[in-house]
PDB file of N, CA and C in Angstrom:
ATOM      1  N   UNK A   1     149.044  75.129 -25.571  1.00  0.00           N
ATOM      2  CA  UNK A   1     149.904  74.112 -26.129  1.00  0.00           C
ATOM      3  C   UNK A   1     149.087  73.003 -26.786  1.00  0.00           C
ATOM      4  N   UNK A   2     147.812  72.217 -26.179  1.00  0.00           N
ATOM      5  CA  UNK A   2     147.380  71.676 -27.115  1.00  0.00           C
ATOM      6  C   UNK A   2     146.616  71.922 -28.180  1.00  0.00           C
ATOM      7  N   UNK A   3     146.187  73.620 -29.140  1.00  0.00           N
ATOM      8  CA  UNK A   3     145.877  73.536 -29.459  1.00  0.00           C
ATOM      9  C   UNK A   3     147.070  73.986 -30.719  1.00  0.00           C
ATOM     10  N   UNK A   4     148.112  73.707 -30.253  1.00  0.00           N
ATOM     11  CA  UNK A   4     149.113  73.842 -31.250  1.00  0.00           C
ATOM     12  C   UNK A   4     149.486  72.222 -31.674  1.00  0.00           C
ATOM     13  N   UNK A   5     149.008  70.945 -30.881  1.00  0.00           N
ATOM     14  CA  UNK A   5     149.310  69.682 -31.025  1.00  0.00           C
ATOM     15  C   UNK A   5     147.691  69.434 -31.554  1.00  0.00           C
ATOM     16  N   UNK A   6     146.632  69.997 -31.869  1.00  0.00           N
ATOM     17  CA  UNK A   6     145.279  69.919 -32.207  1.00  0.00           C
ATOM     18  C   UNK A   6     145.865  70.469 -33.784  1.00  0.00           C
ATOM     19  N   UNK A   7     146.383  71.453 -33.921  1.00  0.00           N
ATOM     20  CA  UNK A   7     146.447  72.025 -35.480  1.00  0.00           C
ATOM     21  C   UNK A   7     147.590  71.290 -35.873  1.00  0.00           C
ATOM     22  N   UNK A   8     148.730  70.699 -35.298  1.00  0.00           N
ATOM     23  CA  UNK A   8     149.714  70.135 -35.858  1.00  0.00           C
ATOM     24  C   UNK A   8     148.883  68.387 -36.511  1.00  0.00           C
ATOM     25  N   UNK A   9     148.111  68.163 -35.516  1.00  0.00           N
ATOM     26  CA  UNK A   9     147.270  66.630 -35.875  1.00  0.00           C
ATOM     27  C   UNK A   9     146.410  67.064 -37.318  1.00  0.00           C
ATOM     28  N   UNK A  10     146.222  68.799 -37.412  1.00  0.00           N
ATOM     29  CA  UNK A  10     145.286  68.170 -38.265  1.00  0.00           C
ATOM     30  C   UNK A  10     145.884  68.525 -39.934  1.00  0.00           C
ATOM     31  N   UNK A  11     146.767  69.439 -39.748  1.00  0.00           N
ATOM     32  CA  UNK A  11     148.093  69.334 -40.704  1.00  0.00           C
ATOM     33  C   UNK A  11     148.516  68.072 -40.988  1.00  0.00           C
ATOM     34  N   UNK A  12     148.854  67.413 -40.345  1.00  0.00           N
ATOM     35  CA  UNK A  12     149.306  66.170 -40.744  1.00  0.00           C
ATOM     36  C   UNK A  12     148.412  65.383 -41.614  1.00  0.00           C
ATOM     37  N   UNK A  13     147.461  64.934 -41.321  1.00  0.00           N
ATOM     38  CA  UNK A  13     146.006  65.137 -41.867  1.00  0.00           C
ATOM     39  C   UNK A  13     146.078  65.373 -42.598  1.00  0.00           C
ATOM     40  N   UNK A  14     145.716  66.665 -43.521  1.00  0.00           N
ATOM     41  CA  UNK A  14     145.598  67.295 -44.422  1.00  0.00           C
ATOM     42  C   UNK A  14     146.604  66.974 -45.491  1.00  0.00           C
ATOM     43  N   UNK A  15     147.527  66.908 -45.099  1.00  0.00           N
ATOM     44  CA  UNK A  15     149.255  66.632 -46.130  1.00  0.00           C
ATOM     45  C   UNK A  15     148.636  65.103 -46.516  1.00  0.00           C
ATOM     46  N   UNK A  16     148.568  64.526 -45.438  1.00  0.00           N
ATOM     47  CA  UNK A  16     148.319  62.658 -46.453  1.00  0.00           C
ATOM     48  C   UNK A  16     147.201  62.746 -46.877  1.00  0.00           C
ATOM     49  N   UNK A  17     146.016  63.143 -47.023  1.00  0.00           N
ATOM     50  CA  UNK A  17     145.029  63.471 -48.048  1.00  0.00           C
ATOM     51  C   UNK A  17     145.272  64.168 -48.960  1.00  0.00           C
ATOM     52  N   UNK A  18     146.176  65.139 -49.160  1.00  0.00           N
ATOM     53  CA  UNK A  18     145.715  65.741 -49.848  1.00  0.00           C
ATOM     54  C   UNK A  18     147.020  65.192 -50.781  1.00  0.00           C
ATOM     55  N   UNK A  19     147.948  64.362 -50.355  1.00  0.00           N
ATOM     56  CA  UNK A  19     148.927  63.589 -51.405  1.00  0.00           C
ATOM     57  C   UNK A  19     148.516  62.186 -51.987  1.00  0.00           C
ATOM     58  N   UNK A  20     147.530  61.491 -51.503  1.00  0.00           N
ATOM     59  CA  UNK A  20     146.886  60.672 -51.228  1.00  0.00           C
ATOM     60  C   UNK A  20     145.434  60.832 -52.857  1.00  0.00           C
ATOM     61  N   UNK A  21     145.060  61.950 -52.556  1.00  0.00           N
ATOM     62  CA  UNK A  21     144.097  62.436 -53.319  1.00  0.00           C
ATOM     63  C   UNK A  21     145.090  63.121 -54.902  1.00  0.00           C
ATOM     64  N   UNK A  22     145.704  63.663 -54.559  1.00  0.00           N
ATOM     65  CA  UNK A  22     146.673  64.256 -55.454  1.00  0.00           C
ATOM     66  C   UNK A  22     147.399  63.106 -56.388  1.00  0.00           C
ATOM     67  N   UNK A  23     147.640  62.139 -55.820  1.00  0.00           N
ATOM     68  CA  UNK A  23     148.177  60.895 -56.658  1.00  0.00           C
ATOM     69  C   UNK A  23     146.937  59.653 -57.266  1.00  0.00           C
ATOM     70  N   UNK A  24     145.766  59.820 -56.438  1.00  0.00           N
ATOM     71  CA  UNK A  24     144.863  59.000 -57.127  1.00  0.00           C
ATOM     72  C   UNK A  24     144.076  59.847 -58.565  1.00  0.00           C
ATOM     73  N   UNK A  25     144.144  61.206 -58.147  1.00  0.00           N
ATOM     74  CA  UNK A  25     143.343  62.292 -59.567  1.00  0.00           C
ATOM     75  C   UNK A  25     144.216  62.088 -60.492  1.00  0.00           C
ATOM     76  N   UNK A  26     145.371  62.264 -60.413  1.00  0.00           N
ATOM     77  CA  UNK A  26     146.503  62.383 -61.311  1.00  0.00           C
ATOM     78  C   UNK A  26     146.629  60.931 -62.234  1.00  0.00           C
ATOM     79  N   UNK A  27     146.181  59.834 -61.523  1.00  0.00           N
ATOM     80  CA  UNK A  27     146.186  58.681 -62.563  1.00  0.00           C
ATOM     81  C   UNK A  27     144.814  58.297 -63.052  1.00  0.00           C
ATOM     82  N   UNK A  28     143.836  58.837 -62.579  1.00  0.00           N
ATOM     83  CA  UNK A  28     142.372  59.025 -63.196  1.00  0.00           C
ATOM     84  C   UNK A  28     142.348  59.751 -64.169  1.00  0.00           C
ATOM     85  N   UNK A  29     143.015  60.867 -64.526  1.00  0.00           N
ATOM     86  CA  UNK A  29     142.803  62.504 -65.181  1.00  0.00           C
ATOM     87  C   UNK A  29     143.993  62.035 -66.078  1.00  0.00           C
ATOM     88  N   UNK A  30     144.459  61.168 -66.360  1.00  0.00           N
ATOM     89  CA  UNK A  30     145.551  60.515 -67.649  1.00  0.00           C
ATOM     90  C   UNK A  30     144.804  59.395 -68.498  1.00  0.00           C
ATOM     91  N   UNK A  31     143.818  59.065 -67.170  1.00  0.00           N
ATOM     92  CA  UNK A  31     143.739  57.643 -68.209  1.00  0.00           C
ATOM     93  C   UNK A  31     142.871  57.771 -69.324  1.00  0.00           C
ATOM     94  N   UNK A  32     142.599  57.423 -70.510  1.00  0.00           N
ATOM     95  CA  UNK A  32     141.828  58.066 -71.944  1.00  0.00           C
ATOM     96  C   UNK A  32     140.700  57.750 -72.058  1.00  0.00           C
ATOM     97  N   UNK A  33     140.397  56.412 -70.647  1.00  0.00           N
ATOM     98  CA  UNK A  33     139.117  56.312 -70.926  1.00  0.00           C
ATOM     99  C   UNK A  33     138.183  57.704 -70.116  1.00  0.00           C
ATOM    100  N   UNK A  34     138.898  58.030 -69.370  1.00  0.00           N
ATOM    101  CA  UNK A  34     138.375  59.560 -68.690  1.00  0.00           C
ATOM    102  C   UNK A  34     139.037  60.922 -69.655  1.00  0.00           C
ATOM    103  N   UNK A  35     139.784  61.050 -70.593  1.00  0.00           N
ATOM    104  CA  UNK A  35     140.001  62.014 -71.092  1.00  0.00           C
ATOM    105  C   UNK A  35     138.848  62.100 -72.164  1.00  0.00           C
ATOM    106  N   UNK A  36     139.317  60.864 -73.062  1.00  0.00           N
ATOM    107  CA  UNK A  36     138.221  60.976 -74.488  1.00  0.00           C
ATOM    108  C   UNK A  36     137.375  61.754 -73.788  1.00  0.00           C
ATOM    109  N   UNK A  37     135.788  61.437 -73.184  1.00  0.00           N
ATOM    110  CA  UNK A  37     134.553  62.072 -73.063  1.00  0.00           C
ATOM    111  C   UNK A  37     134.816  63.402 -71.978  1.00  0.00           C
ATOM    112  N   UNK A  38     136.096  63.440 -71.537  1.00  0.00           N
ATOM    113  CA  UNK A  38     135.783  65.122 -70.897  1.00  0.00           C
ATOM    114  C   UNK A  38     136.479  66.079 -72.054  1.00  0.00           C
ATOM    115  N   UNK A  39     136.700  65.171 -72.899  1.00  0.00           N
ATOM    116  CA  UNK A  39     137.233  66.372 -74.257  1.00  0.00           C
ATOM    117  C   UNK A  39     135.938  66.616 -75.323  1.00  0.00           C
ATOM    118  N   UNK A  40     135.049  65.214 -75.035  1.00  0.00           N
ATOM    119  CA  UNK A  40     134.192  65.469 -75.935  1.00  0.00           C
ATOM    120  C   UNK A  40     132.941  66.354 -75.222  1.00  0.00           C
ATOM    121  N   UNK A  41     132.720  66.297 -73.955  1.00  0.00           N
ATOM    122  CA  UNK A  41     131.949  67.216 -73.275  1.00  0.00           C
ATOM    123  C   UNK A  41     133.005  68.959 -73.167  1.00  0.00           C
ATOM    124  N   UNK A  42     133.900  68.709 -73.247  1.00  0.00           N
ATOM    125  CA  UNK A  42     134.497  70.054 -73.251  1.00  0.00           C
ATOM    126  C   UNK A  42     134.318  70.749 -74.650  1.00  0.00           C
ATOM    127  N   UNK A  43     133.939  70.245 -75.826  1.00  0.00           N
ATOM    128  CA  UNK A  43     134.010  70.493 -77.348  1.00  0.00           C
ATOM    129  C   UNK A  43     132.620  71.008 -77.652  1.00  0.00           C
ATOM    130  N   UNK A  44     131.327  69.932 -76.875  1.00  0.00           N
ATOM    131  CA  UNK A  44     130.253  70.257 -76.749  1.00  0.00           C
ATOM    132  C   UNK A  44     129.953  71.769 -76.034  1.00  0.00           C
ATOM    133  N   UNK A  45     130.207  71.982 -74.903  1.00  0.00           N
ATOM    134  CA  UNK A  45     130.617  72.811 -74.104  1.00  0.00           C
ATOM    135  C   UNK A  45     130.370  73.769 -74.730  1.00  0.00           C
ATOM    136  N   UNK A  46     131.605  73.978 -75.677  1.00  0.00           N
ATOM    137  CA  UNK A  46     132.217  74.844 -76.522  1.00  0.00           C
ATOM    138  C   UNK A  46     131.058  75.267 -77.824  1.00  0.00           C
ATOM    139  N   UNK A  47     130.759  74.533 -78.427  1.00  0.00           N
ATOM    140  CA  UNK A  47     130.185  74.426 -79.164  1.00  0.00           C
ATOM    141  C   UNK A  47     128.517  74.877 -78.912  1.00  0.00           C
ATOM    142  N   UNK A  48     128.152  74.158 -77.841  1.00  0.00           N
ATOM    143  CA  UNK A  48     126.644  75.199 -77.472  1.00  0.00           C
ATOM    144  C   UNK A  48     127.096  76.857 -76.791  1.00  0.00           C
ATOM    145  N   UNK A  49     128.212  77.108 -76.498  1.00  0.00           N
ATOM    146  CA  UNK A  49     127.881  78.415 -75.793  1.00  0.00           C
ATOM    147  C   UNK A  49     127.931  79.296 -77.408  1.00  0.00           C
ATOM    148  N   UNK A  50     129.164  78.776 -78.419  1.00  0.00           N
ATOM    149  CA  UNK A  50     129.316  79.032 -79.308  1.00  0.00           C
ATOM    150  C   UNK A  50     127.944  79.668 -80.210  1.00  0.00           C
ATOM    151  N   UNK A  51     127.403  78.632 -80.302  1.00  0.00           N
ATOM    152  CA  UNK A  51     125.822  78.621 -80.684  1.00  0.00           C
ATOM    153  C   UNK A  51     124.961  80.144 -80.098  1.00  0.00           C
ATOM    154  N   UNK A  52     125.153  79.813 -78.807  1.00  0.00           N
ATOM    155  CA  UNK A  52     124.088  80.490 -77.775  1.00  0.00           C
ATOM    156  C   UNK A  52     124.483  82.208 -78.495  1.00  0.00           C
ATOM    157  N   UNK A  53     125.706  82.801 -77.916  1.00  0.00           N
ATOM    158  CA  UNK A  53     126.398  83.799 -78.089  1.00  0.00           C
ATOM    159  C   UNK A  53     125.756  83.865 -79.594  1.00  0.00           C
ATOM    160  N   UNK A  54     125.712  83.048 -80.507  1.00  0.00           N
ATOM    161  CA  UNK A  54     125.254  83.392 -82.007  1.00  0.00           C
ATOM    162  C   UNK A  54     123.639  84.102 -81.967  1.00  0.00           C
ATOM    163  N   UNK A  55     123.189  83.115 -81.409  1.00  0.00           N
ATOM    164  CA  UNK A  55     121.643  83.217 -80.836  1.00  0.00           C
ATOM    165  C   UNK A  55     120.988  84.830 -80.110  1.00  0.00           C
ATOM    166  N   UNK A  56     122.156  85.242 -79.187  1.00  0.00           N
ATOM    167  CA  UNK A  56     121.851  86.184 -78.583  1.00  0.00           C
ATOM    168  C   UNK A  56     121.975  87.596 -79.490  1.00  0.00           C
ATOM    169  N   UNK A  57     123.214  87.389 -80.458  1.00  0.00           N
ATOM    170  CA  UNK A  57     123.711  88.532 -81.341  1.00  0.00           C
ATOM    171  C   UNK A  57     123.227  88.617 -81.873  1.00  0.00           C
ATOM    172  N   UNK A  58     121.690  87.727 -82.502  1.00  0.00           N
ATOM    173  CA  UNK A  58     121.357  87.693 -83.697  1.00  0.00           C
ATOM    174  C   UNK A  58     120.123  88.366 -83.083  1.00  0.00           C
ATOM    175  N   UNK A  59     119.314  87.825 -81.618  1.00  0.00           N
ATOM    176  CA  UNK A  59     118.581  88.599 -81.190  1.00  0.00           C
ATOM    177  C   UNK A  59     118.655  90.117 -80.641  1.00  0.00           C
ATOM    178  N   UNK A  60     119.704  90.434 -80.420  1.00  0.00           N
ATOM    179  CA  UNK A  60     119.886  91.398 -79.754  1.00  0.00           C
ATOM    180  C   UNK A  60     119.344  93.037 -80.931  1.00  0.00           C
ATOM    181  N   UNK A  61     120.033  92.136 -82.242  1.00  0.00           N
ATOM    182  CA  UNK A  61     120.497  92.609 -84.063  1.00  0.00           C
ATOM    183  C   UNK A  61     118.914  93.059 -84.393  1.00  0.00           C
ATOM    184  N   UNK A  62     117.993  92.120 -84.141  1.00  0.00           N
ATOM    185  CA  UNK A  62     116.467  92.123 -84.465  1.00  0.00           C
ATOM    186  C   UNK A  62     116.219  93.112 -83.576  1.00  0.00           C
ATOM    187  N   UNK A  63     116.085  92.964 -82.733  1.00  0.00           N
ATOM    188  CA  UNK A  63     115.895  94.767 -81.948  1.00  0.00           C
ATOM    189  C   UNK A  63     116.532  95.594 -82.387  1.00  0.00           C
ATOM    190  N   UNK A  64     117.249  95.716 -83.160  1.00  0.00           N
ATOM    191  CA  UNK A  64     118.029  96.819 -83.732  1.00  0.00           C
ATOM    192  C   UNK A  64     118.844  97.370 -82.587  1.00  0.00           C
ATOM    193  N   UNK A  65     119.336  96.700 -81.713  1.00  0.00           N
ATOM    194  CA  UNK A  65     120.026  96.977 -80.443  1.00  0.00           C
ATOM    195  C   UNK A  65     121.990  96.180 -80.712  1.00  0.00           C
ATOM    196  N   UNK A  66     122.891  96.959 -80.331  1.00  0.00           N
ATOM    197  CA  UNK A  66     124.250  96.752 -80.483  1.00  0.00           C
ATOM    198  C   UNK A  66     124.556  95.663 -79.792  1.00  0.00           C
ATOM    199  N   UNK A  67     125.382  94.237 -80.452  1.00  0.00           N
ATOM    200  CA  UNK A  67     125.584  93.559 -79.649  1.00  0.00           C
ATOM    201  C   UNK A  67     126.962  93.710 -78.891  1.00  0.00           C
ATOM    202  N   UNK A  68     127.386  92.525 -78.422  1.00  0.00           N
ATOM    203  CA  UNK A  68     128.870  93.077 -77.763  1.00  0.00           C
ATOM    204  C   UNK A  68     129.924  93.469 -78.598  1.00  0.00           C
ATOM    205  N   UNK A  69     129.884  92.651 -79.816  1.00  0.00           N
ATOM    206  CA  UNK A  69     131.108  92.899 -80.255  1.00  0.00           C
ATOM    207  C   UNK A  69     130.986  93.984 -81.168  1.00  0.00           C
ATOM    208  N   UNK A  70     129.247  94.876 -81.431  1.00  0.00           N
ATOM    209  CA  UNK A  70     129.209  96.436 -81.779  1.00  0.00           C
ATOM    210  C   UNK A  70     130.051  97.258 -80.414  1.00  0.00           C
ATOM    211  N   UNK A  71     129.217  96.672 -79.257  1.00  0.00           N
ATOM    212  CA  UNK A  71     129.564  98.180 -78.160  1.00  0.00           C
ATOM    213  C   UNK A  71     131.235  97.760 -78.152  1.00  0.00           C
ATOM    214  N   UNK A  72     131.849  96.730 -78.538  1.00  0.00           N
ATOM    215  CA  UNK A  72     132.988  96.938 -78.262  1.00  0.00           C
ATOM    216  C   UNK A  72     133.900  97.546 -79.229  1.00  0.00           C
ATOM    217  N   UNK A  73     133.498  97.544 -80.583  1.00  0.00           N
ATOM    218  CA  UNK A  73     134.162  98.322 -81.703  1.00  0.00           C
ATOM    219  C   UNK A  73     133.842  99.810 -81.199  1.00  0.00           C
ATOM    220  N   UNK A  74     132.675 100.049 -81.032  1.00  0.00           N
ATOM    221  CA  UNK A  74     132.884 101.621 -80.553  1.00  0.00           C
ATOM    222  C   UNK A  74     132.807 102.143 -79.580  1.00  0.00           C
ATOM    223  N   UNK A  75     133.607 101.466 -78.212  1.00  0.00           N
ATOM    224  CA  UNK A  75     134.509 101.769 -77.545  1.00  0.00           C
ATOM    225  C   UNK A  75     135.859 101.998 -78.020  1.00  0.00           C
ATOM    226  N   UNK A  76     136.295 100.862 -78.637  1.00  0.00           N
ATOM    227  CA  UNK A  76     137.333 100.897 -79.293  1.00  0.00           C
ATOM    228  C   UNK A  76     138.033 102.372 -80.004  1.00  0.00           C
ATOM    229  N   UNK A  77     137.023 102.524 -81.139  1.00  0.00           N
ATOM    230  CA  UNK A  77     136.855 103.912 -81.609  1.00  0.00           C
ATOM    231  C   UNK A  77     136.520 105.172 -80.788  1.00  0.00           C
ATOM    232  N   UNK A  78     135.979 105.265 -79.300  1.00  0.00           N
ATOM    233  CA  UNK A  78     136.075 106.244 -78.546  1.00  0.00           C
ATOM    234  C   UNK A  78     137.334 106.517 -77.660  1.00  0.00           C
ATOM    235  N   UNK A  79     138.279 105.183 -77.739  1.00  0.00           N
ATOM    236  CA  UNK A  79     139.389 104.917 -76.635  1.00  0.00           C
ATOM    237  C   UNK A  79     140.297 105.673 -77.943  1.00  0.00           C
ATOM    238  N   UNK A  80     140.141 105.709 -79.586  1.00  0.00           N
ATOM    239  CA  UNK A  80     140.985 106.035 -79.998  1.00  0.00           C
ATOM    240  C   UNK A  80     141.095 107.622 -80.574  1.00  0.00           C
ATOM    241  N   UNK A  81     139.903 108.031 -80.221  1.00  0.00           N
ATOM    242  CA  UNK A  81     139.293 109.335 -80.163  1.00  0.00           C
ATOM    243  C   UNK A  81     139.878 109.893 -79.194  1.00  0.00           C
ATOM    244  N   UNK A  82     139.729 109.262 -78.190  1.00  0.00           N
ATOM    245  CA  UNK A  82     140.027 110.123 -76.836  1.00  0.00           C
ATOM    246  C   UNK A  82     141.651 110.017 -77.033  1.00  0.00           C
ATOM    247  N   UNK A  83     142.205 109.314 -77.169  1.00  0.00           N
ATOM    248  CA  UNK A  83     143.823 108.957 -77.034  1.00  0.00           C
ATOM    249  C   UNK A  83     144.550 109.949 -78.049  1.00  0.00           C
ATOM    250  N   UNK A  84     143.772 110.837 -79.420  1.00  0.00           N
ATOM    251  CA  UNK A  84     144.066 111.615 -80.271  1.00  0.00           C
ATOM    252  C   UNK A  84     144.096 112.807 -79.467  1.00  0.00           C
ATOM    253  N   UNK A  85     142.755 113.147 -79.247  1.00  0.00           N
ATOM    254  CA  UNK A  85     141.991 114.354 -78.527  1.00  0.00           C
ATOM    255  C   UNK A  85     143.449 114.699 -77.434  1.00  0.00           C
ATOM    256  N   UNK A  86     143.819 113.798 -76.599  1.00  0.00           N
ATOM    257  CA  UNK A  86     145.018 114.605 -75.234  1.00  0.00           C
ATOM    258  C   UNK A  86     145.926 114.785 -76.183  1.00  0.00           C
ATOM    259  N   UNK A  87     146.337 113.814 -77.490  1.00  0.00           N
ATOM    260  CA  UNK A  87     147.541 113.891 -78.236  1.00  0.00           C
ATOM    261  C   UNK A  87     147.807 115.783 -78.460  1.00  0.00           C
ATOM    262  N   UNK A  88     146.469 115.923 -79.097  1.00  0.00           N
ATOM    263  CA  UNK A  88     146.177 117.608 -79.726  1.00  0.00           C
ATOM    264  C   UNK A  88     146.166 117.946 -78.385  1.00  0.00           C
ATOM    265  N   UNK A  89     145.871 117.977 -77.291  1.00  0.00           N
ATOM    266  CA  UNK A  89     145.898 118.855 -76.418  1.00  0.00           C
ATOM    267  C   UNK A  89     147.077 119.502 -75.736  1.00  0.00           C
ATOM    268  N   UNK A  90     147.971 118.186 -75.842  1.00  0.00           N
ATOM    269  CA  UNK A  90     149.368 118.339 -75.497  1.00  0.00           C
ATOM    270  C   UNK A  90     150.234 118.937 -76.191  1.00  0.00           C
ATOM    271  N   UNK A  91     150.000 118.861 -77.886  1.00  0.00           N
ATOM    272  CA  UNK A  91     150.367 119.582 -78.579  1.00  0.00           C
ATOM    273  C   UNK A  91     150.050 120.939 -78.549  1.00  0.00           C
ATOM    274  N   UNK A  92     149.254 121.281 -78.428  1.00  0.00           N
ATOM    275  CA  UNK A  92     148.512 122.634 -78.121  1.00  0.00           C
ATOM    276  C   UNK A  92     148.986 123.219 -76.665  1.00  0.00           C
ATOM    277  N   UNK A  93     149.315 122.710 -76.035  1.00  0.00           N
ATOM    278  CA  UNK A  93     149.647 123.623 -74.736  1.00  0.00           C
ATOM    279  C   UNK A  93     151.342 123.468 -74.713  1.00  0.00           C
ATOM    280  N   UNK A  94     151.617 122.516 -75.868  1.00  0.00           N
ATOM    281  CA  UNK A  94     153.099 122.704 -75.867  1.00  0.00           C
ATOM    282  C   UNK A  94     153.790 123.696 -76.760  1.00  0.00           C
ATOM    283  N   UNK A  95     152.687 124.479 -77.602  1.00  0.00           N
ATOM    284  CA  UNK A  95     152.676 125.342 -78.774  1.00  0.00           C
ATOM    285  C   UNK A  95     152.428 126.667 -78.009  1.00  0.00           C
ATOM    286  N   UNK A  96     151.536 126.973 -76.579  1.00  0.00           N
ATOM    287  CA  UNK A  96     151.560 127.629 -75.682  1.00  0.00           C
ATOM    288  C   UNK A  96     152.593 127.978 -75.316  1.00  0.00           C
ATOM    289  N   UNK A  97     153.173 126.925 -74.454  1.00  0.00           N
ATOM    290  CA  UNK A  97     154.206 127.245 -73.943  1.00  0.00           C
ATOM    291  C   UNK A  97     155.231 127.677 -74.436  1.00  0.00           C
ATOM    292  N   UNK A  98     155.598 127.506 -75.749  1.00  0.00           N
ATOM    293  CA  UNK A  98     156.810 127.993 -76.738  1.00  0.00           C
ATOM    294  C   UNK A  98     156.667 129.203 -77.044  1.00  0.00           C
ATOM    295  N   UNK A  99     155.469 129.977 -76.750  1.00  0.00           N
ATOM    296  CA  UNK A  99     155.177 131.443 -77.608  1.00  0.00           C
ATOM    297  C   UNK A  99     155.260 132.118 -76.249  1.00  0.00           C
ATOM    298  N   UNK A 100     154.792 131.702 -75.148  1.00  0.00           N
ATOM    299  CA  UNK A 100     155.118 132.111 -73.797  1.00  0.00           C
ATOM    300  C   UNK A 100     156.616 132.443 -73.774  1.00  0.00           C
ATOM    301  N   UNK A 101     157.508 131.662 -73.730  1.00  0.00           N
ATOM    302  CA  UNK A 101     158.754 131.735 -73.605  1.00  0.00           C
ATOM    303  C   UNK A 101     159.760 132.537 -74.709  1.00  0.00           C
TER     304      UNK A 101
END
């Protein structure tokens, strides 16, 4: 029993912190003097990975090695290979089955 009045204490607890905390972020995370610069660090952000990803494709290119968005075109083109390939197969065993019957 008290460790059901030990977890109920600390529930209680938890609820006024965490409404407590929940109402002080919420008027921090509006105000513009905290938005402006987490938009302008979010843009930056953006902007060096932007970069980086350029950086890497371009190295990857100099090795004469596929970057992602090669291996992903020809996946692409093997997913649509393969998706033909059962098309004919199905056709073909459904052309079976009709001469069977």
């Amino acid at each position: 029993m008290q460790t059901e009045t030990i977890w109920d204490l600390w529930k209680k607890g938890f609820t006024a912190w965490e409404g407590a905390t929940a109402s002080y972020l919420e008027k921090v995370l509006v105000n513009p003097s905290v938005l402006g610069p987490a938009g302008a660090m979010l843009t930056a952000a953006m902007k060096t990975k932007a970069a980086s990803d350029k950086a890497m494709s371009a190295w990857w290119a100099a090795w004469g090695l596929p970057n992602r968005r090669d291996q992903e075109r020809a996946l692409h083109k093997l997913n649509q290979m393969e998706s033909r390939l059962l098309d004919l197969e199905e056709k073909l065993e459904d052309e079976r089955d009709a001469r069977v019957k």
